[in-house]
Protein backbone atom coordinates (compact mmCIF):
# COMPACT_ATOMS: atom_id res chain seq x y z
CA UNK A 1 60.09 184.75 97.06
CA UNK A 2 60.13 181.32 98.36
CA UNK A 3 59.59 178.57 96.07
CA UNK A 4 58.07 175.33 97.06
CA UNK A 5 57.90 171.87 95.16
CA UNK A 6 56.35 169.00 96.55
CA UNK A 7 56.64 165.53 95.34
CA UNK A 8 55.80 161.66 96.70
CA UNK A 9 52.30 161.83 96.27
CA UNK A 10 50.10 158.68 94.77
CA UNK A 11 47.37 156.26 95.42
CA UNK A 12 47.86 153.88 98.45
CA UNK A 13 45.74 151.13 99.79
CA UNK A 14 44.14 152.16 103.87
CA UNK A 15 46.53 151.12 105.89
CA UNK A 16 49.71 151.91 103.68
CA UNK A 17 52.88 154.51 103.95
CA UNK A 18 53.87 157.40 102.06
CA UNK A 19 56.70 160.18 102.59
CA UNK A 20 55.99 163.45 100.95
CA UNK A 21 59.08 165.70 100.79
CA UNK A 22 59.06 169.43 99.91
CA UNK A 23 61.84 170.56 98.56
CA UNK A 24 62.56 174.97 99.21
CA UNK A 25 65.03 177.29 96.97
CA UNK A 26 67.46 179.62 98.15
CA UNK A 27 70.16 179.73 101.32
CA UNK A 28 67.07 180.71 104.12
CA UNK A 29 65.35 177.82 104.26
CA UNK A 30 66.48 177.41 107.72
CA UNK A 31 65.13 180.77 109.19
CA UNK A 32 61.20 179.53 108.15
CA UNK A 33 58.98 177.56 109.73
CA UNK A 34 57.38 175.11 108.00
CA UNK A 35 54.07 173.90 108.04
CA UNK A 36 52.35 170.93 105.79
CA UNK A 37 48.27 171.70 104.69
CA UNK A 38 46.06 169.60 103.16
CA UNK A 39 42.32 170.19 100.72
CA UNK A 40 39.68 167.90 99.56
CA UNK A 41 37.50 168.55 97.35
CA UNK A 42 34.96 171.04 98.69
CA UNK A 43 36.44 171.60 102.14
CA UNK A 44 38.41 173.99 103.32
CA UNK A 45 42.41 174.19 103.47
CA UNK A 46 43.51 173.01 107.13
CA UNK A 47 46.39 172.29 109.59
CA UNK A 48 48.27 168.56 109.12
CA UNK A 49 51.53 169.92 110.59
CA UNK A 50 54.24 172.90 111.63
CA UNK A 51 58.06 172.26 112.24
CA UNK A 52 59.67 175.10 113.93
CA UNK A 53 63.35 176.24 113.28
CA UNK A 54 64.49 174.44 116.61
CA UNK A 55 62.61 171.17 114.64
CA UNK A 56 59.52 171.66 117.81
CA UNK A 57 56.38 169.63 115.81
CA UNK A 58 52.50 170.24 116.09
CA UNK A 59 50.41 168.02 114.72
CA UNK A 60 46.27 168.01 113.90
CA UNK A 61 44.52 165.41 115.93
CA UNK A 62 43.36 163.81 112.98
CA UNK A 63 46.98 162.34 111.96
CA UNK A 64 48.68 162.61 115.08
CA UNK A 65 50.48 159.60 115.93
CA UNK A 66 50.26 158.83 112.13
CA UNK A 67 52.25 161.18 110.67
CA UNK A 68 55.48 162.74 111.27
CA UNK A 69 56.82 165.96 109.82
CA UNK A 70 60.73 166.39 109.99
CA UNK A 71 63.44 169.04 107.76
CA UNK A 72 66.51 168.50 106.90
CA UNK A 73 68.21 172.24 106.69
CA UNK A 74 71.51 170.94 105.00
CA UNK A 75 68.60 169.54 101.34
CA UNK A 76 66.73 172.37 102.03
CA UNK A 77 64.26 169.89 102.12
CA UNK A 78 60.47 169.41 104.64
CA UNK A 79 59.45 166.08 104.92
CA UNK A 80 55.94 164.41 105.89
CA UNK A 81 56.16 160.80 106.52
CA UNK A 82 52.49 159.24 107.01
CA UNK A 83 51.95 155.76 108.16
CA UNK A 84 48.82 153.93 108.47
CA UNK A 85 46.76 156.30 106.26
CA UNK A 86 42.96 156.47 105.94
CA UNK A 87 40.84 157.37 103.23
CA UNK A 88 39.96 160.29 104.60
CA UNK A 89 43.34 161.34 104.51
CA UNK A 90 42.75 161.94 100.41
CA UNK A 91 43.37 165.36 99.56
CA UNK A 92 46.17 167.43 97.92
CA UNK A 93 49.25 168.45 100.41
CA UNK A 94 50.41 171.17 100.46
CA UNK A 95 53.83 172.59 102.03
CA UNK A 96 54.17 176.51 103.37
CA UNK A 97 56.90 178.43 105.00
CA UNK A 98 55.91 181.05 107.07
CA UNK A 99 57.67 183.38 109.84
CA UNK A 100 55.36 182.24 113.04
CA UNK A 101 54.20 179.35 114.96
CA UNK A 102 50.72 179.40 113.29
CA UNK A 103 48.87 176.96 112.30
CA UNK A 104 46.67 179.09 110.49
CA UNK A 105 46.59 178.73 106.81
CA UNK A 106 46.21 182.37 106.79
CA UNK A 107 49.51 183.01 108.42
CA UNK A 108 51.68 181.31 105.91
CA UNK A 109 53.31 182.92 103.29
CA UNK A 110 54.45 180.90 100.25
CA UNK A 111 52.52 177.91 98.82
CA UNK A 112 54.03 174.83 96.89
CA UNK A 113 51.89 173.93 94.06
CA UNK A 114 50.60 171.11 95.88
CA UNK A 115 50.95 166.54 95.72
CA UNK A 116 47.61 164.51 95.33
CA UNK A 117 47.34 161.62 97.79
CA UNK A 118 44.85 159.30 97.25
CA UNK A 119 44.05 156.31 99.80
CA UNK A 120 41.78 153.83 98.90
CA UNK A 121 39.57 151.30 101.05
């Protein structure tokens, strides 16, 4: 019964910074792990990043050393701060709690609606 809201999407030139927070309801936040997803159009759903409850990170190699995925228990709040973005790192984000160290998108168990990011060349 976890709900998730993501915000901080936008368009962004290659090369630019954005910080996409997710923002969790309730008094648990702190007993999930949290993990931030990513789809573009036609492609699957994958892995971007996973904070633990101990704040332990795992990245995809395809942003790591780019992005950075932190949480703030106290807001409630899961944030994913991306520097030096692509364009292929267009595609709607996506944060999810889950109850494991997955990074499978089939092990998570609530879904924000989702934040467009858009980086052009």
């Amino acid at each position: 019964q976890v709900q998730l809201v993501e915000s901080g999407g936008g368009l962004v030139q290659a090369g630019d910074s954005l910080r996409l927070s997710c923002a969790a309801s309730g008094r648990t936040f702190s007993n999930y792990v949290m993990g931030w997803f990513r789809q573009a159009p036609g492609k699957e759903r994958e892995f971007v990043a996973r904070i633990s409850r101990n704040s332990n990170t795992a990245y995809a190699d395809s942003v790591k050393g780019r992005f950075t995925i932190s949480r703030d228990n106290a807001k409630a709040t899961v944030y994913l701060q991306m520097n030096s973005l692509k364009p292929e790192d267009t595609a709607v984000y996506y944060c999810a709690s889950g109850s494991t160290l997955s990074l499978r998108v089939q092990s998570y168990d609530y879904w924000g609606q989702g934040t467009q990011v858009t980086v052009s060349s």
